[in-house]
PDB file of N, CA and C in Angstrom:
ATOM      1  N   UNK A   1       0.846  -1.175   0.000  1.00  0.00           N
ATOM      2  CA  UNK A   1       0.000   0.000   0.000  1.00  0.00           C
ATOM      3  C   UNK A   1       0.895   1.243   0.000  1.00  0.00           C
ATOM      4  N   UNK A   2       0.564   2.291  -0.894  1.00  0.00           N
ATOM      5  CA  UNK A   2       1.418   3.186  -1.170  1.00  0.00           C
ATOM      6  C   UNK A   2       1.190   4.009   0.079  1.00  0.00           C
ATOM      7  N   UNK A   3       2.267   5.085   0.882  1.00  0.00           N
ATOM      8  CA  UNK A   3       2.360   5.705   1.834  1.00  0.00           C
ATOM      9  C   UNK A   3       2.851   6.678   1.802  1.00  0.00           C
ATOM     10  N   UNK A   4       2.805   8.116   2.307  1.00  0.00           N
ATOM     11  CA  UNK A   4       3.638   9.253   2.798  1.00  0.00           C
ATOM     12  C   UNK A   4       3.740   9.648   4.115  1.00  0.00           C
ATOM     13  N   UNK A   5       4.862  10.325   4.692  1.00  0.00           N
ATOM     14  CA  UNK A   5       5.122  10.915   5.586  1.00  0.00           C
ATOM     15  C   UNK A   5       5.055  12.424   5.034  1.00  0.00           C
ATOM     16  N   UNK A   6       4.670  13.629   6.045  1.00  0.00           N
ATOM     17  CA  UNK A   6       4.696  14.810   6.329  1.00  0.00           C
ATOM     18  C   UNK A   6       5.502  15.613   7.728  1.00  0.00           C
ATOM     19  N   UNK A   7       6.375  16.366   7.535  1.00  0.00           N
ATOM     20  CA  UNK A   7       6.640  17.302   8.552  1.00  0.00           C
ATOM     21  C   UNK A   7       4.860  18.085   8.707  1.00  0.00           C
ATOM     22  N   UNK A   8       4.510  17.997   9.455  1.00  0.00           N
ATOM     23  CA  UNK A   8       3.695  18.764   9.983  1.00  0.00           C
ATOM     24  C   UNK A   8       3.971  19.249  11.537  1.00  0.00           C
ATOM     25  N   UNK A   9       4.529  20.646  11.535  1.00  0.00           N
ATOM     26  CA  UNK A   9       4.484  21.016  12.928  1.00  0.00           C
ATOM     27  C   UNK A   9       3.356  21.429  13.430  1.00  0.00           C
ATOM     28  N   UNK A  10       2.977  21.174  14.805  1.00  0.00           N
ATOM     29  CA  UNK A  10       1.890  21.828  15.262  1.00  0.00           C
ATOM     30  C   UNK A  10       0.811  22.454  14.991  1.00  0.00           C
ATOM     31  N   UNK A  11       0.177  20.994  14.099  1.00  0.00           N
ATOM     32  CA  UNK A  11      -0.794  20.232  13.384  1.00  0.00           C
ATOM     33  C   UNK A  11      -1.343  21.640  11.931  1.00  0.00           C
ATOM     34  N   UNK A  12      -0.128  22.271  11.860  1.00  0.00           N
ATOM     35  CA  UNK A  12      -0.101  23.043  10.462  1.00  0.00           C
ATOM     36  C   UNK A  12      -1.212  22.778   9.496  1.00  0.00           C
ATOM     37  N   UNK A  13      -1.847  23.451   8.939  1.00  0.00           N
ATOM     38  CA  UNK A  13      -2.838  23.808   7.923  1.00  0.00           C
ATOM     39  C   UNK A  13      -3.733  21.971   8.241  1.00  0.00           C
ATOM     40  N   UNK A  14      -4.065  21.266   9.190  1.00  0.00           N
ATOM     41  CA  UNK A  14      -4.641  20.461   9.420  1.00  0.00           C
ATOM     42  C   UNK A  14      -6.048  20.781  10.134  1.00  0.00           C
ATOM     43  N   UNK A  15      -7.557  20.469   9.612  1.00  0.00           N
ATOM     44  CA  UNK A  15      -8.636  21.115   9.990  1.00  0.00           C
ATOM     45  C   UNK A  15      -9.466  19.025   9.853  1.00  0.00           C
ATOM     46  N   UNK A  16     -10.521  19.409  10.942  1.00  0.00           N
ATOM     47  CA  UNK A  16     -11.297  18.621  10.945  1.00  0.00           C
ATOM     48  C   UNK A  16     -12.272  19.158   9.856  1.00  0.00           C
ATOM     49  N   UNK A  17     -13.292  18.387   8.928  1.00  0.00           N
ATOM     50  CA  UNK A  17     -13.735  18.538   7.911  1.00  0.00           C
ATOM     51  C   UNK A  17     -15.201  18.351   7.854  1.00  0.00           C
ATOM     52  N   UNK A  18     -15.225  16.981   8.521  1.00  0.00           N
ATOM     53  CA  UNK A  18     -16.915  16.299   9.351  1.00  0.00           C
ATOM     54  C   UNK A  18     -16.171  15.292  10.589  1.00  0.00           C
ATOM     55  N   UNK A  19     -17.733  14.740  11.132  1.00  0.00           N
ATOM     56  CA  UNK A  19     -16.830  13.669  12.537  1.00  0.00           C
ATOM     57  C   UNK A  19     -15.627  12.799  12.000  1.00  0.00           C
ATOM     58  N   UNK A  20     -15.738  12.518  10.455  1.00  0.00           N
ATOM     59  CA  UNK A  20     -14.472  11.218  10.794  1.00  0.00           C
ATOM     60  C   UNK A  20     -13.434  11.699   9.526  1.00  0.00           C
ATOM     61  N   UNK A  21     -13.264  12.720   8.931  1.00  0.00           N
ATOM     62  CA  UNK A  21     -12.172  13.146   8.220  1.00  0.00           C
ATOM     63  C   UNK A  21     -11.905  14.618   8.140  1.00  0.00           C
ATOM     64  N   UNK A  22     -10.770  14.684   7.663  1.00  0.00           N
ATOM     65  CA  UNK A  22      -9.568  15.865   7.911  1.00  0.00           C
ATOM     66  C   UNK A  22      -8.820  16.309   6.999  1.00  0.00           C
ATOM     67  N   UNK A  23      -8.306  16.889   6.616  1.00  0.00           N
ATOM     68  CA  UNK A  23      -7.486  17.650   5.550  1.00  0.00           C
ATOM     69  C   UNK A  23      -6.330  17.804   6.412  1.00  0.00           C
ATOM     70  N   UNK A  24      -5.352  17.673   5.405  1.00  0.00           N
ATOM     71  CA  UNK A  24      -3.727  18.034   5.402  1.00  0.00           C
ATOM     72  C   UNK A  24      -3.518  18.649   4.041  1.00  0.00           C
ATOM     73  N   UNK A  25      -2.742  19.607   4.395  1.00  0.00           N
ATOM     74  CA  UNK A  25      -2.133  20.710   3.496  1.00  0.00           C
ATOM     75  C   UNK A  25      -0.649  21.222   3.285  1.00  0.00           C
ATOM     76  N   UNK A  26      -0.927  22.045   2.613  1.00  0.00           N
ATOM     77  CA  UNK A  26      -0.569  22.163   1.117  1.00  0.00           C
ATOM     78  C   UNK A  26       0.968  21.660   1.172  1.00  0.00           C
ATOM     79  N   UNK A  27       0.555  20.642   0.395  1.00  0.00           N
ATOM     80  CA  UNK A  27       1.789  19.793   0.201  1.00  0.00           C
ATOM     81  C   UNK A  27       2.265  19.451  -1.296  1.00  0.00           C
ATOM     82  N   UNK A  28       4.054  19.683  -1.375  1.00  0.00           N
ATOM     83  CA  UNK A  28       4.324  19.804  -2.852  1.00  0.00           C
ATOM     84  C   UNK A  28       4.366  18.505  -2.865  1.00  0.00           C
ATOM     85  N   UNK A  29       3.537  18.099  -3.787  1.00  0.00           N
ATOM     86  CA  UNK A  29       3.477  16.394  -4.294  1.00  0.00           C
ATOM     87  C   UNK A  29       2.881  16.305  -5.336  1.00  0.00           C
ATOM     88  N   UNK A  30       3.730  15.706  -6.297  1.00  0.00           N
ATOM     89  CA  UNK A  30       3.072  16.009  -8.062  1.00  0.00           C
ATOM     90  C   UNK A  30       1.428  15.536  -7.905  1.00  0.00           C
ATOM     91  N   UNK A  31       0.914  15.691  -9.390  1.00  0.00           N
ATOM     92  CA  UNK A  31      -0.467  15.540  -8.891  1.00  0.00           C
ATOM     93  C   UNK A  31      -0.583  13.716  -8.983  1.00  0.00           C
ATOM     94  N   UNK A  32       0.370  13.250 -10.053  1.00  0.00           N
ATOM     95  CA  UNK A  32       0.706  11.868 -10.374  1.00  0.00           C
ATOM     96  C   UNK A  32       0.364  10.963  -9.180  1.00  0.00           C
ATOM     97  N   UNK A  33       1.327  11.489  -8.154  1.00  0.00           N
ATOM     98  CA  UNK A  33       1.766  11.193  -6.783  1.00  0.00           C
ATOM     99  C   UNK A  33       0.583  11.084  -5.884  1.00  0.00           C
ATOM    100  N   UNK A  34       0.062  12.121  -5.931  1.00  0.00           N
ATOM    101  CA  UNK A  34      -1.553  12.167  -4.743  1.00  0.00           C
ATOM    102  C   UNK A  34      -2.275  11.226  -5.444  1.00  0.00           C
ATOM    103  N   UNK A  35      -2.974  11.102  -6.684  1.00  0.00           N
ATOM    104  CA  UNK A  35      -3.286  10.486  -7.600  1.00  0.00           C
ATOM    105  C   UNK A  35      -2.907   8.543  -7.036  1.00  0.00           C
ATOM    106  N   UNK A  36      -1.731   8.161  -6.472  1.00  0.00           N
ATOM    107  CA  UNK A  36      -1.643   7.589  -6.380  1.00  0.00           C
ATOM    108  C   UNK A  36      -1.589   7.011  -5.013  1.00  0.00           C
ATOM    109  N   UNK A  37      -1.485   7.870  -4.227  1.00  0.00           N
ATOM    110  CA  UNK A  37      -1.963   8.027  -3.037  1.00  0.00           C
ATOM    111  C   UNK A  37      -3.208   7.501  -2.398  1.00  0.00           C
ATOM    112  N   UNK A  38      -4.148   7.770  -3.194  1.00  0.00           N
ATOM    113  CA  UNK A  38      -5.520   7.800  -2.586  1.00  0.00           C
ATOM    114  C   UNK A  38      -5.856   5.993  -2.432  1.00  0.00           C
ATOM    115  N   UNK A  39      -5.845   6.199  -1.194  1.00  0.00           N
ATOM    116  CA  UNK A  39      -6.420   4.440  -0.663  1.00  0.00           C
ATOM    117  C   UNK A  39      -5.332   4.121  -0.019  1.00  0.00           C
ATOM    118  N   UNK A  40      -4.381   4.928   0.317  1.00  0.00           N
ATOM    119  CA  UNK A  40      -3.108   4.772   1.066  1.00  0.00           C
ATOM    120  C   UNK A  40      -3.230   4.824   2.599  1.00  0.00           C
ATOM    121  N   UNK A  41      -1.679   5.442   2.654  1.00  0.00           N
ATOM    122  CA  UNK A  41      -1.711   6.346   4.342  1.00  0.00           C
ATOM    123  C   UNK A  41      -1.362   7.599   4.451  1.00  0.00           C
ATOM    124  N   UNK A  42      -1.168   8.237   5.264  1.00  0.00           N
ATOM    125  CA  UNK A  42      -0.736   9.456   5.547  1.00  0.00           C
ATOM    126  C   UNK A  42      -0.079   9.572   6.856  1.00  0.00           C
ATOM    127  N   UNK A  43       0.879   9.978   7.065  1.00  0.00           N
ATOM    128  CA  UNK A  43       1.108  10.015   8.631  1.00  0.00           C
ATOM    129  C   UNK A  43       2.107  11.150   8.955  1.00  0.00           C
ATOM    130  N   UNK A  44       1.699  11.947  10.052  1.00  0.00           N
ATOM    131  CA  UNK A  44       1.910  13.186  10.097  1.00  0.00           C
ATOM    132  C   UNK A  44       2.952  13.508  11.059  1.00  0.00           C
ATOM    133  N   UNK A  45       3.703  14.520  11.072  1.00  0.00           N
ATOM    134  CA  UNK A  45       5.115  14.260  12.498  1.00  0.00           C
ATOM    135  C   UNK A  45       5.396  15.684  12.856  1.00  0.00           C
ATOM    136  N   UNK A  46       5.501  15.936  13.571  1.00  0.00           N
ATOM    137  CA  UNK A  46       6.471  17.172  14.478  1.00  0.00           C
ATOM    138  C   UNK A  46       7.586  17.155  13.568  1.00  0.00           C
ATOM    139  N   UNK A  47       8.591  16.147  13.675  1.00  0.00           N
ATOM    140  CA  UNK A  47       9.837  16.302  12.925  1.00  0.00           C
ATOM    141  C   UNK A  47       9.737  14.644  12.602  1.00  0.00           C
ATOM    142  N   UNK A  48      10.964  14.809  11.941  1.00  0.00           N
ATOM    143  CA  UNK A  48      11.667  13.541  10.855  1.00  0.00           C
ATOM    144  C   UNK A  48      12.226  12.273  12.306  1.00  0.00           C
ATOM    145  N   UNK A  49      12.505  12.841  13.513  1.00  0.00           N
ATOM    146  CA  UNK A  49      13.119  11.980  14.589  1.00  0.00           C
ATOM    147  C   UNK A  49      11.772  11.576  14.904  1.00  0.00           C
ATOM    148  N   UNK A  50      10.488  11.889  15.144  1.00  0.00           N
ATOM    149  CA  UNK A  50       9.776  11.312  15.751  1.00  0.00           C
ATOM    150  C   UNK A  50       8.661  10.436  15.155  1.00  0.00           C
ATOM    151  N   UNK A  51       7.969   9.566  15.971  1.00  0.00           N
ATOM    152  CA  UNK A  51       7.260   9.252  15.555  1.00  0.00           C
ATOM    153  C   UNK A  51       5.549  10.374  15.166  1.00  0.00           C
ATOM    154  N   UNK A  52       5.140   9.342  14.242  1.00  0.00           N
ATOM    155  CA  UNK A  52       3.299   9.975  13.589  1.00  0.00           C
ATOM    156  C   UNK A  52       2.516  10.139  15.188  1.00  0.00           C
ATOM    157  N   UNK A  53       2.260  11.296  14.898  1.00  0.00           N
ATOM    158  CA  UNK A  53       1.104  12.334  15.977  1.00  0.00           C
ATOM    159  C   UNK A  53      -0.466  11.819  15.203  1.00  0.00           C
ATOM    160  N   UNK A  54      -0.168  11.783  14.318  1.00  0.00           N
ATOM    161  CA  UNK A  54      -1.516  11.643  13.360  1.00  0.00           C
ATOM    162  C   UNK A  54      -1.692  11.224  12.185  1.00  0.00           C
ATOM    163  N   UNK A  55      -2.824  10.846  11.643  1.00  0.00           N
ATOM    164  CA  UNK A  55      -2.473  10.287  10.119  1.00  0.00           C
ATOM    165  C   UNK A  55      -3.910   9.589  10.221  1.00  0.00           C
ATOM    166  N   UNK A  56      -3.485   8.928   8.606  1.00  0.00           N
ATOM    167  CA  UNK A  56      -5.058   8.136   8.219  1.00  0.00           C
ATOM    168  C   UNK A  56      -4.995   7.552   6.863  1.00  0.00           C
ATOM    169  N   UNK A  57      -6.248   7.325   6.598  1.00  0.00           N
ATOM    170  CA  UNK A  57      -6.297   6.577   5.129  1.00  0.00           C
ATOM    171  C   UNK A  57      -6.738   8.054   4.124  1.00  0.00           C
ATOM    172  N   UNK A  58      -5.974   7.506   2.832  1.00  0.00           N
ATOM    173  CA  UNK A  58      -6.537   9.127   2.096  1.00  0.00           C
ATOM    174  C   UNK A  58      -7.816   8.498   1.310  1.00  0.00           C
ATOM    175  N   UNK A  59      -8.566   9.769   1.146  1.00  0.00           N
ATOM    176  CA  UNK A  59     -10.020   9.327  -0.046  1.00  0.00           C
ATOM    177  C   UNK A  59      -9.799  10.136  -0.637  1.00  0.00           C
ATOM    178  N   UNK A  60      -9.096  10.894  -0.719  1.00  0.00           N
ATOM    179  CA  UNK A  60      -9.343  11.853  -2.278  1.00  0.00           C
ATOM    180  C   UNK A  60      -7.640  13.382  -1.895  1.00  0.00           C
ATOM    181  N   UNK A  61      -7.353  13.693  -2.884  1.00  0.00           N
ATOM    182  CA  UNK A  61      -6.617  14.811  -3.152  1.00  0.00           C
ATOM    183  C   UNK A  61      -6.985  15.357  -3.894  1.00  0.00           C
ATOM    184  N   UNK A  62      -6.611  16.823  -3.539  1.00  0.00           N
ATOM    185  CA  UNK A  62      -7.332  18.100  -4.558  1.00  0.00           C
ATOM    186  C   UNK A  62      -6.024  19.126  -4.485  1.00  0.00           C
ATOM    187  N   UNK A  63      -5.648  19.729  -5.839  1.00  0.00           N
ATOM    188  CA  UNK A  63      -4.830  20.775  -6.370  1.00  0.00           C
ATOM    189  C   UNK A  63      -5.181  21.948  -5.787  1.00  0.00           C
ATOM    190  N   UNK A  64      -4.341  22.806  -5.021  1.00  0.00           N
ATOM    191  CA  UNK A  64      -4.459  24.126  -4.578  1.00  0.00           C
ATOM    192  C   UNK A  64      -3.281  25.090  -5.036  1.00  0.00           C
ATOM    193  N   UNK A  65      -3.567  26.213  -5.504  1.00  0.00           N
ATOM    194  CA  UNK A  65      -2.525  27.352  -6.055  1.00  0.00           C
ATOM    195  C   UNK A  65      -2.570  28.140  -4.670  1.00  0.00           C
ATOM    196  N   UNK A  66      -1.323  28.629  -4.289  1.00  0.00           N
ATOM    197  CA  UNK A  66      -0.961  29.236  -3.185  1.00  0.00           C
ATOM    198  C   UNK A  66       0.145  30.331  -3.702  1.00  0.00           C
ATOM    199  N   UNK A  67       0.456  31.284  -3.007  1.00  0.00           N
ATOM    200  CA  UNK A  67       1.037  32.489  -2.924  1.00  0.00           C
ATOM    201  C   UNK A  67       2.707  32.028  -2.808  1.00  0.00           C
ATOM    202  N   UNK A  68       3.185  30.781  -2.551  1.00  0.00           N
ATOM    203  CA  UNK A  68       4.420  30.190  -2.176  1.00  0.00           C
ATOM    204  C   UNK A  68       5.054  30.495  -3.345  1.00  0.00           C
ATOM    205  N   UNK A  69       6.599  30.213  -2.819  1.00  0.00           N
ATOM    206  CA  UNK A  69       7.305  29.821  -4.421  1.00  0.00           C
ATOM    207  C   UNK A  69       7.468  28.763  -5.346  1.00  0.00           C
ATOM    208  N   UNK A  70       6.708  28.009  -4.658  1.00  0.00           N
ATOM    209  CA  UNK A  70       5.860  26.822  -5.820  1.00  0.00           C
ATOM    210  C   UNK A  70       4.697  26.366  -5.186  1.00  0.00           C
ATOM    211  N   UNK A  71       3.866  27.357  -6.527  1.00  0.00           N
ATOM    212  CA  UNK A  71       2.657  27.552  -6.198  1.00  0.00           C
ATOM    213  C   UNK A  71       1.570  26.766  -6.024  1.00  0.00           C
ATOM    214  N   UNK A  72       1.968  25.291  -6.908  1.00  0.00           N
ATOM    215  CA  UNK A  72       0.726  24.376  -7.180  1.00  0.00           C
ATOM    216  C   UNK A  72       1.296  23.042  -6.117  1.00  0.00           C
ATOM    217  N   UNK A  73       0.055  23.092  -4.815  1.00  0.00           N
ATOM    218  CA  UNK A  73       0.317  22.069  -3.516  1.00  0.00           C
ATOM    219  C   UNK A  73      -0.894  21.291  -3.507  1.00  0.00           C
ATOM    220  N   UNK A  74      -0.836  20.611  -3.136  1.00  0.00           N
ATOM    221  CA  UNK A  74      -1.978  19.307  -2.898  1.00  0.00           C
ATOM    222  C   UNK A  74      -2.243  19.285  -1.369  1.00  0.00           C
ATOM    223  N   UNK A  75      -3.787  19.176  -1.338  1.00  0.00           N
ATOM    224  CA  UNK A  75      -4.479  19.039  -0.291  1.00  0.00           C
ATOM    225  C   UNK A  75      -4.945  17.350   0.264  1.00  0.00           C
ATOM    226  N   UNK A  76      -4.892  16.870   0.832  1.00  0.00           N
ATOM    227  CA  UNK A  76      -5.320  15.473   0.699  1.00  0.00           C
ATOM    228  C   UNK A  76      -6.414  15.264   1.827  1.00  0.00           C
ATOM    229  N   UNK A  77      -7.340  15.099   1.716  1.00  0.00           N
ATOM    230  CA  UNK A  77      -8.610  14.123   2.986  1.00  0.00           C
ATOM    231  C   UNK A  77      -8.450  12.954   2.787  1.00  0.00           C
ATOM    232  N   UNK A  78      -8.522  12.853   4.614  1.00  0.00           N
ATOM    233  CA  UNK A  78      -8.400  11.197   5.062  1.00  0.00           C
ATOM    234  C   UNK A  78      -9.097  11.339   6.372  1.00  0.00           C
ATOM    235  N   UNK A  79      -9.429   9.648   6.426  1.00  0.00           N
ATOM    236  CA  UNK A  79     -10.109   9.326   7.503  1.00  0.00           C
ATOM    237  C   UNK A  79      -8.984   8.762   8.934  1.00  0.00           C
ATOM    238  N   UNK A  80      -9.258   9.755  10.039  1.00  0.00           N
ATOM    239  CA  UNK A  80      -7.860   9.262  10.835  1.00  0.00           C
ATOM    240  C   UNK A  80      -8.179   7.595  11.022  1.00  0.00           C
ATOM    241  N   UNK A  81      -7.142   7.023  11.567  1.00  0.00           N
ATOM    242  CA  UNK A  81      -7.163   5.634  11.882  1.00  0.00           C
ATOM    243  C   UNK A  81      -5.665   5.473  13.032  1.00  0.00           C
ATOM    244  N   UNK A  82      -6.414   4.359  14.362  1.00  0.00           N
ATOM    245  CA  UNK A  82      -5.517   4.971  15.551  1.00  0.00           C
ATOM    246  C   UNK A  82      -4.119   4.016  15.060  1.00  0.00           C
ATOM    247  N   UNK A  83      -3.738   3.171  13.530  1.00  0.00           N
ATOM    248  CA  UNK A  83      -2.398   2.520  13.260  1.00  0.00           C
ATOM    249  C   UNK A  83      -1.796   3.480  12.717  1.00  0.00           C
ATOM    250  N   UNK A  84      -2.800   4.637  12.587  1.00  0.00           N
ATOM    251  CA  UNK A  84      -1.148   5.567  11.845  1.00  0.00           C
ATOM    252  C   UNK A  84      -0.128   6.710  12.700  1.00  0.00           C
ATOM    253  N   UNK A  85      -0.921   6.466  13.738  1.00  0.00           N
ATOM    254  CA  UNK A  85      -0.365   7.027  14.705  1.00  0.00           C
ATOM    255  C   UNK A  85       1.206   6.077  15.506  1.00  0.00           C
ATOM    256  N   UNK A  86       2.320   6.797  16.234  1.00  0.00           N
ATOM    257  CA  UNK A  86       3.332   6.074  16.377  1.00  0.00           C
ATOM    258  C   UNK A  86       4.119   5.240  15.327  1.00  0.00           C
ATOM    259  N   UNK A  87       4.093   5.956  14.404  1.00  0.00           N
ATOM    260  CA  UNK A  87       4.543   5.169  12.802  1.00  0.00           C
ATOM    261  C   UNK A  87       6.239   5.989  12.716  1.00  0.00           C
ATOM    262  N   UNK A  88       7.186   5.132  12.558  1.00  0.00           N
ATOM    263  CA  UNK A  88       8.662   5.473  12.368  1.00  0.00           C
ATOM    264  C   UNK A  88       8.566   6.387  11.211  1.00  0.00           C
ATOM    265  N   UNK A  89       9.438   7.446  10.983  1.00  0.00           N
ATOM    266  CA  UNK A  89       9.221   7.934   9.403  1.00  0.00           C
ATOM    267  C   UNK A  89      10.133   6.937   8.288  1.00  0.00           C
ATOM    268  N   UNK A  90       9.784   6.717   7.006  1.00  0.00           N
ATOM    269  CA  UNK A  90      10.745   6.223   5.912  1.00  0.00           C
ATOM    270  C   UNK A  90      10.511   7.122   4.822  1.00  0.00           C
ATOM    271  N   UNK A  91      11.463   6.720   4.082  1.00  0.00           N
ATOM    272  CA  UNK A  91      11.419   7.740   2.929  1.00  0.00           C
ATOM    273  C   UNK A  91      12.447   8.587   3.163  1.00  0.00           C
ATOM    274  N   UNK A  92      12.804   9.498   2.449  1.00  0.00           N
ATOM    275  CA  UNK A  92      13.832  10.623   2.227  1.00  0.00           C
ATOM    276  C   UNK A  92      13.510  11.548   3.453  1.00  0.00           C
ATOM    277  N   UNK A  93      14.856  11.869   4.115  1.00  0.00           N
ATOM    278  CA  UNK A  93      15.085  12.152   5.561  1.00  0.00           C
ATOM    279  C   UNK A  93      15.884  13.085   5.246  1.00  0.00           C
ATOM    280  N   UNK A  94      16.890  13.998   3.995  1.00  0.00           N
ATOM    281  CA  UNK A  94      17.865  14.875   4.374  1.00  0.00           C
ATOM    282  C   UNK A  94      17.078  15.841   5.094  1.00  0.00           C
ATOM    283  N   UNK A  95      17.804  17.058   5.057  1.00  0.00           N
ATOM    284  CA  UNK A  95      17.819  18.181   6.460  1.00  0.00           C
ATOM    285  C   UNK A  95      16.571  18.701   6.000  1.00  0.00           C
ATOM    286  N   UNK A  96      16.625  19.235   4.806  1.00  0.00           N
ATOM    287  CA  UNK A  96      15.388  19.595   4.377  1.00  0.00           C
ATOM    288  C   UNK A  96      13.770  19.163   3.906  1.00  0.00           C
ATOM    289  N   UNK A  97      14.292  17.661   4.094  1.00  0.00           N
ATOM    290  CA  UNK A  97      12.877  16.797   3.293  1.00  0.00           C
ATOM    291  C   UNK A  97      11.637  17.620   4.590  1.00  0.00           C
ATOM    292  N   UNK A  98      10.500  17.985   3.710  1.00  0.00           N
ATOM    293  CA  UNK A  98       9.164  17.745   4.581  1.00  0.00           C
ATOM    294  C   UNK A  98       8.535  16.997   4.248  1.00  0.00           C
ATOM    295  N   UNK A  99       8.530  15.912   3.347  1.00  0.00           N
ATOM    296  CA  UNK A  99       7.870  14.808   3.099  1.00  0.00           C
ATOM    297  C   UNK A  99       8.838  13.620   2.796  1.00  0.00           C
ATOM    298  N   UNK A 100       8.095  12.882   2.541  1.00  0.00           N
ATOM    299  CA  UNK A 100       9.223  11.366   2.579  1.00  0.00           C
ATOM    300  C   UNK A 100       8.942  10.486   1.102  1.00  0.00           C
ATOM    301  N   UNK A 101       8.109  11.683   0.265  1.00  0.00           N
ATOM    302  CA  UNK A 101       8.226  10.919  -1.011  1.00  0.00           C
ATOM    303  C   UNK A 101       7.167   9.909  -0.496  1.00  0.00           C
ATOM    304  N   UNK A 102       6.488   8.883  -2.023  1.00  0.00           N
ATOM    305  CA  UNK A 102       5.487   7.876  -1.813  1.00  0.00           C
ATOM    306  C   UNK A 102       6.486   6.720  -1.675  1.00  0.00           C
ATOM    307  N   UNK A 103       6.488   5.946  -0.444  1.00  0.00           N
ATOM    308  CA  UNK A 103       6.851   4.994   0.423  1.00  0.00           C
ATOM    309  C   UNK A 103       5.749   3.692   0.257  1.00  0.00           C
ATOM    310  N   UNK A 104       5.786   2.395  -0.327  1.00  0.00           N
ATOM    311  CA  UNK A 104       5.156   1.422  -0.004  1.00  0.00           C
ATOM    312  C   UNK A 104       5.283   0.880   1.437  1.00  0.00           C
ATOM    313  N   UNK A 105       4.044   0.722   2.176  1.00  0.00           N
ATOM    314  CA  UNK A 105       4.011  -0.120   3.828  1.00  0.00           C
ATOM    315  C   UNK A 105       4.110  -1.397   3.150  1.00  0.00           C
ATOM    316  N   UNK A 106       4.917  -2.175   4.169  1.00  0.00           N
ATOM    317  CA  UNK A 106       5.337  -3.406   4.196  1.00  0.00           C
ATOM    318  C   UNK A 106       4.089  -4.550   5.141  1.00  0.00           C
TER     319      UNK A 106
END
């Protein structure tokens, strides 16, 4: 099952949506990528050392243009689920990664 990790500090552009799903934001991830995403995981972190604060299964991603210097970010809704929580990060870890790239769970 395809997977991502997120730097999300202090639950950043993350909103409850209805009782059982949530949005995570704006994240540079081709659209290919979300696209392939959907039916996955998501799992969300303070930093790259710690473990997932939060996360879930995705149902859908949607394209957002933002004011950034790269403008076109992906939004993703998911339904939380309490296994994505305490999840190690994998995927691309240099200093700068905020995401970990799409990661297959084992």
């Amino acid at each position: 099952m395809p997977s991502i990790h997120f730097k999300c500090v202090d639950h950043l552009n993350l909103h409850r949506v209805s009782d059982d799903e949530y949005e995570s934001g704006n994240w540079v991830v081709t659209p290919a990528d979300a696209q392939r995403l959907i039916g996955g995981m998501l799992y969300l972190h303070n930093t790259k050392s710690e473990r997932s604060y939060f996360g879930g299964k995705i149902k859908s991603a949607r394209q957002v243009r933002t004011n950034d210097r790269i403008p076109d970010r992906i939004v993703f809704r998911f339904v939380p689920l309490s296994e994505a929580r305490g999840v190690r990060w994998r995927g691309i870890d240099h200093i700068n990664a905020h995401q970990s790239g799409v990661v297959e769970d084992e």
